[in-house]
Protein backbone atom coordinates (compact mmCIF):
# COMPACT_ATOMS: atom_id res chain seq x y z
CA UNK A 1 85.94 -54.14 85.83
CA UNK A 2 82.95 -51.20 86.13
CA UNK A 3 84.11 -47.79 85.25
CA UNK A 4 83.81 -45.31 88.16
CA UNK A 5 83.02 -41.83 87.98
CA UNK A 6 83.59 -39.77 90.84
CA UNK A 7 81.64 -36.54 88.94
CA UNK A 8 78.30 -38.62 88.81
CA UNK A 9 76.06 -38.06 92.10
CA UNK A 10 75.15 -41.58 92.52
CA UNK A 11 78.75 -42.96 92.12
CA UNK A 12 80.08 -45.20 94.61
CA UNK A 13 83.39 -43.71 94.66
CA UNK A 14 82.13 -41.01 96.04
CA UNK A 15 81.38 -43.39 99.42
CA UNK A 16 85.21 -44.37 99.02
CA UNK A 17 86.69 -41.14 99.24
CA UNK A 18 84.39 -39.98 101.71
CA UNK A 19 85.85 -43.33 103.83
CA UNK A 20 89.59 -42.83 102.96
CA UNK A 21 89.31 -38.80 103.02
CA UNK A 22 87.62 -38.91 106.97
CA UNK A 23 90.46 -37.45 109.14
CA UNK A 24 90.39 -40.04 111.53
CA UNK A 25 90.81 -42.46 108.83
CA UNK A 26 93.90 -41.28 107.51
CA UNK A 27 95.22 -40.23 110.73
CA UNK A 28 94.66 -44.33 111.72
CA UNK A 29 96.30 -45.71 108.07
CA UNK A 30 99.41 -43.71 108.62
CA UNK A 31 99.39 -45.36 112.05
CA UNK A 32 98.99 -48.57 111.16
CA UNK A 33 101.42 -48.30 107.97
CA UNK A 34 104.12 -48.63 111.16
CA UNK A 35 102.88 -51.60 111.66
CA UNK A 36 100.24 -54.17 113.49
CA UNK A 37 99.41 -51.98 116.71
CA UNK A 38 96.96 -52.89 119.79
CA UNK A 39 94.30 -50.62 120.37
CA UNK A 40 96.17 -48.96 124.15
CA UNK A 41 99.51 -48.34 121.31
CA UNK A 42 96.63 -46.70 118.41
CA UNK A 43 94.97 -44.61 121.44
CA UNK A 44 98.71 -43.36 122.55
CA UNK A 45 99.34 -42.85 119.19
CA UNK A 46 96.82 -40.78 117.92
CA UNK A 47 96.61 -37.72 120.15
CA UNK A 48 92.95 -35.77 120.71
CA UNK A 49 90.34 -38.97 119.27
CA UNK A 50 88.22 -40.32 122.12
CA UNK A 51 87.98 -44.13 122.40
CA UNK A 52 84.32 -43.76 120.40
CA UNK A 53 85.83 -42.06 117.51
CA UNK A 54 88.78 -44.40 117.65
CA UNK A 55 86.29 -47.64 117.64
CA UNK A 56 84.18 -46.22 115.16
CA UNK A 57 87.12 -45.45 113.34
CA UNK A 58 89.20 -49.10 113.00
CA UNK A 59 85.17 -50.87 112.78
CA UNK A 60 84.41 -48.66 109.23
CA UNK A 61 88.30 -49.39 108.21
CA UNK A 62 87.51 -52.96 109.04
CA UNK A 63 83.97 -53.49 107.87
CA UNK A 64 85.79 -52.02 104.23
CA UNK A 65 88.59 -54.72 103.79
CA UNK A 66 91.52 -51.83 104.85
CA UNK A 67 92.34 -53.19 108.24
CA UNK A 68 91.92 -56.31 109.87
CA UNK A 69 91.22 -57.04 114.00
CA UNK A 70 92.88 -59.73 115.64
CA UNK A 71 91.80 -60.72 119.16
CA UNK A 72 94.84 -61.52 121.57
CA UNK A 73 94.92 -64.16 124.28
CA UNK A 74 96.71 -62.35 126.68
CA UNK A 75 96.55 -61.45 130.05
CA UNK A 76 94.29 -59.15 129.82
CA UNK A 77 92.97 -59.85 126.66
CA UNK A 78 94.02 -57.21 123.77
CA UNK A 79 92.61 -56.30 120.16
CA UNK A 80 95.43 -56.03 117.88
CA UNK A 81 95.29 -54.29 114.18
CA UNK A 82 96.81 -54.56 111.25
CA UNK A 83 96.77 -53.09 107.67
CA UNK A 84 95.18 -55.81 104.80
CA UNK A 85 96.79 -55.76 101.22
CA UNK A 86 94.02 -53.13 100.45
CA UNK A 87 94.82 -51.25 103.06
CA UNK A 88 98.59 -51.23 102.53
CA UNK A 89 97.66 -49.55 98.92
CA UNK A 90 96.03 -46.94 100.67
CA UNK A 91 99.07 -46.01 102.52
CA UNK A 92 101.24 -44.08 100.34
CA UNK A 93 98.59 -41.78 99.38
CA UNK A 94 97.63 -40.69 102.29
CA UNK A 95 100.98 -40.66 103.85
CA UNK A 96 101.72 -38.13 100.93
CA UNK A 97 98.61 -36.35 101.81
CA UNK A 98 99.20 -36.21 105.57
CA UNK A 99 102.93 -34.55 104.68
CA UNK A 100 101.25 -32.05 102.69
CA UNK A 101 99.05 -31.35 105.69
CA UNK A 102 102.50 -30.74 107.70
CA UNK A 103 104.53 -29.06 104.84
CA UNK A 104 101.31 -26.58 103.99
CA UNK A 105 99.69 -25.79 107.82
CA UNK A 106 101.31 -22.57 108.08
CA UNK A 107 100.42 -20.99 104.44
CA UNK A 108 96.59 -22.47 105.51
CA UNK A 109 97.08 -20.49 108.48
CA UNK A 110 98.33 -17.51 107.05
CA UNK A 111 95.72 -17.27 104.15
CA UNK A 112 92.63 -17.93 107.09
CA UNK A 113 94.06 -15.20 109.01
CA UNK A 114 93.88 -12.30 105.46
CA UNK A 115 90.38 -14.08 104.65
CA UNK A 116 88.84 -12.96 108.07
CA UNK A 117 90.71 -9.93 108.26
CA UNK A 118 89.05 -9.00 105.26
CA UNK A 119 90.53 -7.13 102.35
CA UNK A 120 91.24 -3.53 104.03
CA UNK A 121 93.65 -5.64 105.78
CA UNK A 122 95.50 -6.99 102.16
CA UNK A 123 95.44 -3.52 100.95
CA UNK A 124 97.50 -2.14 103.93
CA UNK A 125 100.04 -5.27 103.59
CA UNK A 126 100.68 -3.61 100.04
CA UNK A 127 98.88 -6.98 99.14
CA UNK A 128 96.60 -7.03 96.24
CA UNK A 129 93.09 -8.73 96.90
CA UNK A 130 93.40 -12.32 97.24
CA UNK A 131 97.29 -11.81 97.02
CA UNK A 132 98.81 -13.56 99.89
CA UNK A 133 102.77 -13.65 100.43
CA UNK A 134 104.62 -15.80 97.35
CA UNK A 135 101.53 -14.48 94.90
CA UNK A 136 102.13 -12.14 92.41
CA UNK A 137 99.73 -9.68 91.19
CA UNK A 138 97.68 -10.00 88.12
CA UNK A 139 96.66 -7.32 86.29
């Protein structure tokens, strides 16, 4: 087995996380990890990506060995997709990472807002520099 390296620039790790880290990637393993889903359920699903995105999406998943395509002979016709055993690894990560998202939005929020109200804005919160609510000062 070869020895990765994410801190070396020509690593191919670094191709991996940029695949598993891509929003729209996560966004679509989390869906999956509910189960095999038609394309119509994963468009439902995953409010605000246009059907392009959504394609592009489940074809880079696919073309990696995370999630398989599996044409339907219905009435119409439907795509149907599922998670592989690689894929399935994937999950719990970035289920973890997607709850952090949730648990964490509003602190995000809340330390965008201070950075662009600049630090005149901190001082007259009684907030040190850099200190945001929860922080204590250093001195």
């Amino acid at each position: 087995m070869v020895a990765y390296d994410v801190f070396l620039a020509d690593c191919p790790a670094r191709t991996t996380l940029d695949l598993v880290a891509d929003t729209w990637s996560v966004i679509a393993v989390v869906a999956l990890g509910r189960g095999p889903a038609r394309y119509s359920d994963l468009r439902e699903r995953i409010g605000g990506i246009s059907k392009k995105m959504l394609t592009q999406t489940l074809h880079k998943l696919e073309a990696n060995g995370l999630v398989e395509r599996r044409v339907l002979r219905t009435a119409p016709p439907g795509t149907e997709y599922r998670l592989t055993d690689l894929g399935r690894t994937l999950l719990e990560p970035v289920q973890a990472l997607s709850r952090w998202a949730e648990e964490h939005t509003e602190a995000l929020l809340d330390a965008q807002d201070r950075f662009e109200a600049g630090p005149e804005a901190a001082t007259a919160a009684g907030l040190a520099p850099g200190q945001g609510p929860g922080t204590a000062a250093t001195s």
